[in-house]
N, C-alpha and C. Protein backbone atom coordinates (compact mmCIF):
# COMPACT_ATOMS: atom_id res chain seq x y z
N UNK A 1 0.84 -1.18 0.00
CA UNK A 1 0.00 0.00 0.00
C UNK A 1 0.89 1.24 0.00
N UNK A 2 0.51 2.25 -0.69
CA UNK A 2 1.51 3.52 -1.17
C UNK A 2 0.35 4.41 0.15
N UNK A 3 1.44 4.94 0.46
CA UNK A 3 1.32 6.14 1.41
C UNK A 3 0.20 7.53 0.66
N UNK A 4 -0.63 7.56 1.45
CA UNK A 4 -1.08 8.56 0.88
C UNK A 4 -2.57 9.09 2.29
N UNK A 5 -3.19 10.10 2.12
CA UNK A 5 -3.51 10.82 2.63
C UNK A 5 -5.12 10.93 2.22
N UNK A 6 -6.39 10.46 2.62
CA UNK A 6 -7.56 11.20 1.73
C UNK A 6 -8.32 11.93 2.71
N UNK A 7 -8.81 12.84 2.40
CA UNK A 7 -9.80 13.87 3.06
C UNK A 7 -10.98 13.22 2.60
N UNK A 8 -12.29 13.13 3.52
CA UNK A 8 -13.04 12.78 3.00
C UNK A 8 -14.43 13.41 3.85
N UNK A 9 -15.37 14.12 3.87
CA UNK A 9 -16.54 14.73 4.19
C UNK A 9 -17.84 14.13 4.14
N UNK A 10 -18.29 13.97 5.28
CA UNK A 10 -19.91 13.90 5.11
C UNK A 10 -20.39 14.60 5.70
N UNK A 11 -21.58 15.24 5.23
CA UNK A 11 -22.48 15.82 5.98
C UNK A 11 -23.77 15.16 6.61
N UNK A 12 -23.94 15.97 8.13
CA UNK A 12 -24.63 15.38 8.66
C UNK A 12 -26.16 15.79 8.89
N UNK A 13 -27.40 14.49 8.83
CA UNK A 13 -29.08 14.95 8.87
C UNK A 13 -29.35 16.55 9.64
N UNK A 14 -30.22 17.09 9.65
CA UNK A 14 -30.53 18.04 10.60
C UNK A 14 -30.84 17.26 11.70
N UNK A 15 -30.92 17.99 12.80
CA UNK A 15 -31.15 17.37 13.95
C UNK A 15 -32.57 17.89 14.24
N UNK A 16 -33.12 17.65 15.11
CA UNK A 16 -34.87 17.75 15.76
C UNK A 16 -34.85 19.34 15.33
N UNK A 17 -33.70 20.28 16.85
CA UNK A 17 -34.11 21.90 16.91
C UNK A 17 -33.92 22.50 15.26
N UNK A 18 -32.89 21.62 14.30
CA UNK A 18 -33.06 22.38 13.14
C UNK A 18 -34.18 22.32 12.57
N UNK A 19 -34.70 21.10 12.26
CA UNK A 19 -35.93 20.58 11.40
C UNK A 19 -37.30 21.39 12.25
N UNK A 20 -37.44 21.70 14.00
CA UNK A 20 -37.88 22.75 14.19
C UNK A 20 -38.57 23.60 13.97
N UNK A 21 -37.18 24.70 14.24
CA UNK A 21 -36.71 25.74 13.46
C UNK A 21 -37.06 26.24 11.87
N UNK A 22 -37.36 25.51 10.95
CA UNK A 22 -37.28 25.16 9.97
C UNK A 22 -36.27 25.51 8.78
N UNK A 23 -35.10 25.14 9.47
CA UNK A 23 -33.77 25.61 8.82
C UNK A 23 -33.50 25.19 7.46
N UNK A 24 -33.04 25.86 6.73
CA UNK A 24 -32.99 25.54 5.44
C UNK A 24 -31.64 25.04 5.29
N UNK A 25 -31.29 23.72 4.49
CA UNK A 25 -30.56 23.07 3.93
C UNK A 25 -30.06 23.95 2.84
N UNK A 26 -28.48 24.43 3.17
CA UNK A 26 -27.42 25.16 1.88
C UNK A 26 -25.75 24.66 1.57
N UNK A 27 -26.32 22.93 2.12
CA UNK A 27 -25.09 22.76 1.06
C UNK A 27 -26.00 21.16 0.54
N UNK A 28 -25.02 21.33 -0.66
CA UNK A 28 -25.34 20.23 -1.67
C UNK A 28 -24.07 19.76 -1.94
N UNK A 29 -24.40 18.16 -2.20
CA UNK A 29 -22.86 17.39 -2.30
C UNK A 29 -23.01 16.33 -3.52
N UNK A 30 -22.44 16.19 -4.15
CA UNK A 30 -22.46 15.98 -5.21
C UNK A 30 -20.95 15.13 -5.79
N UNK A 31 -20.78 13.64 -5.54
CA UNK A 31 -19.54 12.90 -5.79
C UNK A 31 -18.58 13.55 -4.70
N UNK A 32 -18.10 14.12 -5.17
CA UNK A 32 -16.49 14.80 -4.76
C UNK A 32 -16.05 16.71 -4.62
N UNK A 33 -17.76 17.07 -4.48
CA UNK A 33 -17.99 18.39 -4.51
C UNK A 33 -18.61 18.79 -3.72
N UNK A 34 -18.31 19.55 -2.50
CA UNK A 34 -19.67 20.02 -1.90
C UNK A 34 -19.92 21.31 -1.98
N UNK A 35 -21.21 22.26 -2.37
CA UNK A 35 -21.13 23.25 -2.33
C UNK A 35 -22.08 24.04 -1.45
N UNK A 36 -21.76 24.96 -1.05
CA UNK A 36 -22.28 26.00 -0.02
C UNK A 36 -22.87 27.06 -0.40
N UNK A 37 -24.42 27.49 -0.39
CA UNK A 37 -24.93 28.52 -0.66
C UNK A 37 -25.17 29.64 0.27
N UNK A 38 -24.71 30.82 0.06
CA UNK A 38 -25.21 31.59 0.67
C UNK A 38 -26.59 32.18 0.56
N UNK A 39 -27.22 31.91 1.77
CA UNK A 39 -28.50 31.81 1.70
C UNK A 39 -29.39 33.19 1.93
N UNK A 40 -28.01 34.39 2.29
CA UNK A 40 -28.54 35.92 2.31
C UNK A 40 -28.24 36.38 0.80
N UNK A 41 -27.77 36.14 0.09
CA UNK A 41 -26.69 36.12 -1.75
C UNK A 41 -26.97 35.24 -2.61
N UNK A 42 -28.27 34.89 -2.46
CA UNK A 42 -28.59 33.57 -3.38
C UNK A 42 -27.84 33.87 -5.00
N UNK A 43 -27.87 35.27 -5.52
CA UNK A 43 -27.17 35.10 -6.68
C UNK A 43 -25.96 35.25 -7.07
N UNK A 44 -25.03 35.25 -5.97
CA UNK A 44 -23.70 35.28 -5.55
C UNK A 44 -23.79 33.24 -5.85
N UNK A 45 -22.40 32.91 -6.82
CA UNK A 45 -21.80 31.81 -6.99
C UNK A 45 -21.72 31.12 -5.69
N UNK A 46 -22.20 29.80 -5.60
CA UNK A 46 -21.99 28.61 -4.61
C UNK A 46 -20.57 28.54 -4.33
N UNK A 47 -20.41 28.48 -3.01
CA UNK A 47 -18.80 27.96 -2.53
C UNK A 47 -18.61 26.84 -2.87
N UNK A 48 -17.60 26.08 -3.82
CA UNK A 48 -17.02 25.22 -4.14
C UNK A 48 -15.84 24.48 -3.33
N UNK A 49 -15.94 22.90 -2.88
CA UNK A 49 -14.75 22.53 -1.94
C UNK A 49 -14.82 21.34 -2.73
N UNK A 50 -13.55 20.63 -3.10
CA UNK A 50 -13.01 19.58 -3.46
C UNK A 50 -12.82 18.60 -2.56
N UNK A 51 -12.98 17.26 -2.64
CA UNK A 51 -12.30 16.10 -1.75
C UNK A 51 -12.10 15.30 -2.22
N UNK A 52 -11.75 14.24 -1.76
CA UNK A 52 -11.24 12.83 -2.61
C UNK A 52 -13.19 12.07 -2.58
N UNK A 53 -13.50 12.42 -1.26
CA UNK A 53 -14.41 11.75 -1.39
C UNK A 53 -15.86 12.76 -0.65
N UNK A 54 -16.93 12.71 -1.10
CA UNK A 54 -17.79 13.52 -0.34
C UNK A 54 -19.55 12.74 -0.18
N UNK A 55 -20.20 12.57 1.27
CA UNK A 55 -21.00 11.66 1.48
C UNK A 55 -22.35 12.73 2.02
N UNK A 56 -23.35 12.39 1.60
CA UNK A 56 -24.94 13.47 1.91
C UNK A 56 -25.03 12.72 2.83
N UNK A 57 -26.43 13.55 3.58
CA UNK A 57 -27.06 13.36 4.79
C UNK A 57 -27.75 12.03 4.95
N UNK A 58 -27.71 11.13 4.01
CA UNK A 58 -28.89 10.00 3.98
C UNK A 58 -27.77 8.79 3.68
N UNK A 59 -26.47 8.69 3.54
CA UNK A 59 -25.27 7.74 2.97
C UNK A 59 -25.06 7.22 4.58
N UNK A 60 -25.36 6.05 4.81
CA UNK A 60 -25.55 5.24 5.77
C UNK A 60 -23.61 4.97 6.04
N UNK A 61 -22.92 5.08 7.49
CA UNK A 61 -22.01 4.70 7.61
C UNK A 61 -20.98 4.05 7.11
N UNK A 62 -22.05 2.56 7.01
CA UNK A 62 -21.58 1.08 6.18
C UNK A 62 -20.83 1.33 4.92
N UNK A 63 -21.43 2.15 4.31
CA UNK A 63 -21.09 2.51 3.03
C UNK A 63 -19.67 3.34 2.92
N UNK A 64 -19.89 3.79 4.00
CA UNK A 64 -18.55 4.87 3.89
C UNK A 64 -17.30 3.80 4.46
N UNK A 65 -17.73 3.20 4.85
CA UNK A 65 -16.61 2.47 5.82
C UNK A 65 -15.87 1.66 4.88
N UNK A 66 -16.68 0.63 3.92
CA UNK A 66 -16.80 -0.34 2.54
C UNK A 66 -15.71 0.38 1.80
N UNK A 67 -16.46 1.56 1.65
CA UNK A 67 -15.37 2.77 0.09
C UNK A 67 -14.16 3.10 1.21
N UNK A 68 -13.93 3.92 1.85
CA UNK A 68 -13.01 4.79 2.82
C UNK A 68 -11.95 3.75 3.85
N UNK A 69 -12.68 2.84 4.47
CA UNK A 69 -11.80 2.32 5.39
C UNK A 69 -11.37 0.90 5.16
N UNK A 70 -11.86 0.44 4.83
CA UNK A 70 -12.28 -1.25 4.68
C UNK A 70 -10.69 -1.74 4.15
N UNK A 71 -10.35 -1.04 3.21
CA UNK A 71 -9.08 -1.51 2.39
C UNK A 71 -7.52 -1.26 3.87
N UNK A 72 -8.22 -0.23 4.45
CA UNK A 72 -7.23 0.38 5.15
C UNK A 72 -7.05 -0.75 6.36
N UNK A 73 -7.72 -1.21 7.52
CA UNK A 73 -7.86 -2.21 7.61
C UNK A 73 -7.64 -3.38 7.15
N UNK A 74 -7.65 -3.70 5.96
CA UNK A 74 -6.99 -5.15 5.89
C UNK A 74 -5.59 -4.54 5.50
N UNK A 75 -4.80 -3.51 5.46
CA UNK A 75 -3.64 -3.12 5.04
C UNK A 75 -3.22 -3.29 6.63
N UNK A 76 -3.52 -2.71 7.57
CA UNK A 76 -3.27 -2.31 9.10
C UNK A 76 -3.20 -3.81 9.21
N UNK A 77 -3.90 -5.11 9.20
CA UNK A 77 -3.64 -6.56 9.40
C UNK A 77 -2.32 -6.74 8.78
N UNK A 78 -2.48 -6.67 7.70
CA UNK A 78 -1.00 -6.98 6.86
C UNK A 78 0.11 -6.08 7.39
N UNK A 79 -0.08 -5.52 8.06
CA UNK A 79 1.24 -5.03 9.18
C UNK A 79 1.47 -3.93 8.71
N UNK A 80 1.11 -3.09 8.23
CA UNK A 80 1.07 -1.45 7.54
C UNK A 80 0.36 -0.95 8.82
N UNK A 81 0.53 0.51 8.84
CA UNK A 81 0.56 1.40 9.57
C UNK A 81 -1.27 2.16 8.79
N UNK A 82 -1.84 2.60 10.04
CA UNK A 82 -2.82 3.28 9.45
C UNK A 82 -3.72 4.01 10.35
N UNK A 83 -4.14 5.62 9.76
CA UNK A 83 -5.06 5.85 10.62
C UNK A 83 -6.18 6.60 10.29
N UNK A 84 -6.79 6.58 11.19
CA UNK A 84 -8.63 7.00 10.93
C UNK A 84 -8.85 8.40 11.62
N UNK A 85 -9.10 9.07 11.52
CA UNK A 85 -9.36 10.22 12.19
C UNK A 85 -10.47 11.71 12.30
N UNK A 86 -11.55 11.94 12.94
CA UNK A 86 -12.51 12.82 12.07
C UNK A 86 -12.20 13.98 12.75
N UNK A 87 -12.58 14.89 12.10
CA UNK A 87 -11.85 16.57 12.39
C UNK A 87 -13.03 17.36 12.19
N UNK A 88 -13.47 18.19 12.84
CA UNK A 88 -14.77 19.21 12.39
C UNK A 88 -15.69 19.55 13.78
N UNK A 89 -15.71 20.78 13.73
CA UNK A 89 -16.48 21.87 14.65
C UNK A 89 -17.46 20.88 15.26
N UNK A 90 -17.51 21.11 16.90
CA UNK A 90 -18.99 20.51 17.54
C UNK A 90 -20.05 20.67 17.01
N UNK A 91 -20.68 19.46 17.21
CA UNK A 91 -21.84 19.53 16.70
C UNK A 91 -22.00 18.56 15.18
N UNK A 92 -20.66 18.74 14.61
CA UNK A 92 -20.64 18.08 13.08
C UNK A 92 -21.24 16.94 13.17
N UNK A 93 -21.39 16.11 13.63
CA UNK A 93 -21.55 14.55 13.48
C UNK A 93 -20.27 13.67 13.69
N UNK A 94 -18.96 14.12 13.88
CA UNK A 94 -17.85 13.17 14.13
C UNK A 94 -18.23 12.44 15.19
N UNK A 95 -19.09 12.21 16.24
CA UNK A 95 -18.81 10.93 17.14
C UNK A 95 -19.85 10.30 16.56
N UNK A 96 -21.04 10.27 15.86
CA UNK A 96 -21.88 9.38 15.35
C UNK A 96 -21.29 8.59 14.48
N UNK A 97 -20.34 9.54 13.45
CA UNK A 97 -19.97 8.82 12.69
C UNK A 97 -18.78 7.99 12.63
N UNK A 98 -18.04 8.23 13.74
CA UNK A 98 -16.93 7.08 14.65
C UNK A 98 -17.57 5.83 15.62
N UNK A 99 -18.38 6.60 16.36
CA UNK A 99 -18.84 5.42 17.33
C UNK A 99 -20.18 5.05 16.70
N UNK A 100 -21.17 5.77 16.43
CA UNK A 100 -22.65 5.09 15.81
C UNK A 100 -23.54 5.47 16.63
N UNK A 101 -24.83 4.71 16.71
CA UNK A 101 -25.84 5.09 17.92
C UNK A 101 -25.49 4.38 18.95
N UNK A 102 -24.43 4.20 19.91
CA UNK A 102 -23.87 3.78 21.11
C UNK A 102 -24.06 2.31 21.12
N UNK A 103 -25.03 1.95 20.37
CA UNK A 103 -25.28 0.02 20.87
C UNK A 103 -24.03 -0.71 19.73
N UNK A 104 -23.04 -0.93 20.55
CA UNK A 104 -22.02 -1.58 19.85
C UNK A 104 -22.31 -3.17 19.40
N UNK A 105 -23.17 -3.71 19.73
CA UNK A 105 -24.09 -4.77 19.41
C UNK A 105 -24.77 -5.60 17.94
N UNK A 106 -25.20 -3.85 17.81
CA UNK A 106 -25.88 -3.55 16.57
C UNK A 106 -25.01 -2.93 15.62
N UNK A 107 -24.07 -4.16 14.99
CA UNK A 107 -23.22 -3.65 13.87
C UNK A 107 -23.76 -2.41 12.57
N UNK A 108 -24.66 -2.69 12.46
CA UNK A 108 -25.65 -2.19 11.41
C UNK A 108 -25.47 -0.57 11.75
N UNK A 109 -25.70 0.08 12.91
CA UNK A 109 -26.09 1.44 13.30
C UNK A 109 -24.77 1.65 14.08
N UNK A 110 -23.59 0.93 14.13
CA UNK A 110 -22.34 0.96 14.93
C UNK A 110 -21.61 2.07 13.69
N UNK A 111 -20.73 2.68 14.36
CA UNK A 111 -20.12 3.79 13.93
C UNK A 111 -18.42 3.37 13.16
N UNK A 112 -17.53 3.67 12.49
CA UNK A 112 -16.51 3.69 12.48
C UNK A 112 -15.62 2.82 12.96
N UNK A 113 -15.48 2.68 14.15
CA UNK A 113 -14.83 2.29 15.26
C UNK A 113 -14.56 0.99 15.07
N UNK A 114 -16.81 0.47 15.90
CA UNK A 114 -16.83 -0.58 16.09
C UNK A 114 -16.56 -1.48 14.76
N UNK A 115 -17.21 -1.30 14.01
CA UNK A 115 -16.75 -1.36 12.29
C UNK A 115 -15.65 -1.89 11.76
N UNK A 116 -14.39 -1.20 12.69
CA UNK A 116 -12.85 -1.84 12.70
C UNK A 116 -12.65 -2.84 13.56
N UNK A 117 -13.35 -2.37 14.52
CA UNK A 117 -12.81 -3.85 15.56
C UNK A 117 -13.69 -5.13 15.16
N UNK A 118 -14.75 -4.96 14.40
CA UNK A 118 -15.65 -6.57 13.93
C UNK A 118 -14.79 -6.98 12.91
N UNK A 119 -14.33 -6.40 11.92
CA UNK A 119 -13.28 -6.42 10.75
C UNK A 119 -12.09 -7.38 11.01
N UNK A 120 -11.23 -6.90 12.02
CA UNK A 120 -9.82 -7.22 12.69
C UNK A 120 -10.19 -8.54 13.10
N UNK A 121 -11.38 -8.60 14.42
CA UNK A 121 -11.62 -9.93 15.12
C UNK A 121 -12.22 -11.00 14.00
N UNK A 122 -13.01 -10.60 13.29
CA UNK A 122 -13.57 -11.59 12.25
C UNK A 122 -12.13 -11.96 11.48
N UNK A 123 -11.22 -11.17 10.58
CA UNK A 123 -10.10 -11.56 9.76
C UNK A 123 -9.27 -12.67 10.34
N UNK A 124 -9.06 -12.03 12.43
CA UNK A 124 -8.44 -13.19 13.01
C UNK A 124 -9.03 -14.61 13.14
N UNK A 125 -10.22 -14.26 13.56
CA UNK A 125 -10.99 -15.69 13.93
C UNK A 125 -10.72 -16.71 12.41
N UNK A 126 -10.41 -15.93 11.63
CA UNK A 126 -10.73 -16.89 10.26
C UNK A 126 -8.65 -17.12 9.97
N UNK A 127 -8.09 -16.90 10.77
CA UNK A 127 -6.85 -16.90 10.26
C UNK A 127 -6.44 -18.58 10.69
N UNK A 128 -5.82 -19.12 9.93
CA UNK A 128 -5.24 -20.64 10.00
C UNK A 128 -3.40 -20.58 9.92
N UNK A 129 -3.15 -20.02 9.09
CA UNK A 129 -1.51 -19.67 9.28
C UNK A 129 -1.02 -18.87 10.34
N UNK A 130 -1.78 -18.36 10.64
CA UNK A 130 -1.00 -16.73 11.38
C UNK A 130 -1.60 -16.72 12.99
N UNK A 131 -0.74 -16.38 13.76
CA UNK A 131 -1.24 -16.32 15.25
C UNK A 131 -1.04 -15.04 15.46
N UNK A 132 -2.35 -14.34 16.16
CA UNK A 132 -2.22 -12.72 16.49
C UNK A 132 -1.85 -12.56 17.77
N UNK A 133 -2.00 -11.82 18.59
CA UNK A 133 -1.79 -11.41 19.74
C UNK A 133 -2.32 -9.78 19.87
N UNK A 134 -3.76 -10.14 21.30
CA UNK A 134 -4.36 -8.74 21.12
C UNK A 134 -4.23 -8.50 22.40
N UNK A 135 -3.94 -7.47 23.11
CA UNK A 135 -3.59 -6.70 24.30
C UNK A 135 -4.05 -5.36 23.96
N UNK A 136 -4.89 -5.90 25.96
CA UNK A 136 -5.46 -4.44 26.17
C UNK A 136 -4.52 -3.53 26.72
N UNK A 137 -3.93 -2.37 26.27
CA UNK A 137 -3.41 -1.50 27.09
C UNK A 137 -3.47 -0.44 28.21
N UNK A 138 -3.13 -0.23 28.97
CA UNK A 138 -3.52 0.61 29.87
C UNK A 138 -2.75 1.19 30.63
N UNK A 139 -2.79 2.32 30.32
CA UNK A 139 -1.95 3.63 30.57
C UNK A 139 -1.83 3.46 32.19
N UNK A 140 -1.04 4.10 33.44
CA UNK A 140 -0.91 4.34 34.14
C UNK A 140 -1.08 5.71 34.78
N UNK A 141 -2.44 6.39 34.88
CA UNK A 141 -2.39 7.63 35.10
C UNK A 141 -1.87 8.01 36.06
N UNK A 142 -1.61 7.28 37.70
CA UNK A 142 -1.15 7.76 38.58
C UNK A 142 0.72 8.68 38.18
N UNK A 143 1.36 8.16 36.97
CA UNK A 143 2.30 8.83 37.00
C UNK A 143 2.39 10.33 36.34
N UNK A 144 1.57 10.54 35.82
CA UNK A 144 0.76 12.20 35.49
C UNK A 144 0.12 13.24 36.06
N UNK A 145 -0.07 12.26 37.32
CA UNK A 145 -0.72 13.25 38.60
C UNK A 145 0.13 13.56 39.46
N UNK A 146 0.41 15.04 39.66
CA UNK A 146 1.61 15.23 40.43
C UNK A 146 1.09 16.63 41.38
């Protein structure tokens, strides 16, 4: 696997107080484009942003995980280095879309995360050549408290 870097965006449903409110929806996403309307300048040009990859309000996790992570993960098994990471203002949707709706149970509505760890344990359980070794780690906070 060649080193490389992707940015990748989703936007997230309105929530209850927006839908509300009756807030109007001003961005549109479109493949690998999302654009931003100003909604006081409607005839002022849409803000244009590029990504490798860009996901609407209704693109179910699973999907993103399949395209975006899935490969990355079985690279991270094969002993490559890899990481996952979501970035964006409170409120965005980054812990839904890392952890899910909290029931880690329910792979289906599980977030990111759990997503990787069913991936890893399933690849091992099915491994016949190869012996893993998984350890929980755990930091020692008492030496930070001073």
């Amino acid at each position: 696997m060649s080193e490389n870097i992707k940015v990748v965006v989703r936007c997230r449903p309105m929530n209850r107080s927006e839908n509300e409110s009756k807030c109007e929806n001003i961005v549109e996403i479109n493949d690998y484009v999302v654009s931003v309307i100003n909604p006081l300048a409607r005839l002022v040009p849409k803000k244009m942003f590029i990504f490798d990859s860009a996901y609407d309000m209704i693109t179910k996790t699973e999907e993103i995980y399949n395209e975006m992570c899935y490969s990355l993960v079985e690279s991270t098994i094969e002993g490559y280095n890899g990481t996952i990471f979501a970035y964006g203002q409170t409120g965005c949707g980054k812990t839904h879309t890392m952890q899910g709706d909290g029931n880690w149970n329910n792979i289906k509505s599980s977030g990111i995360i759990p997503k990787c760890f069913e991936h890893i344990f399933e690849r091992i359980s099915m491994a016949t050549n190869v012996r893993y070794l998984v350890l929980k780690y755990q930091e020692s906070v008492s030496q930070y408290q001073r």
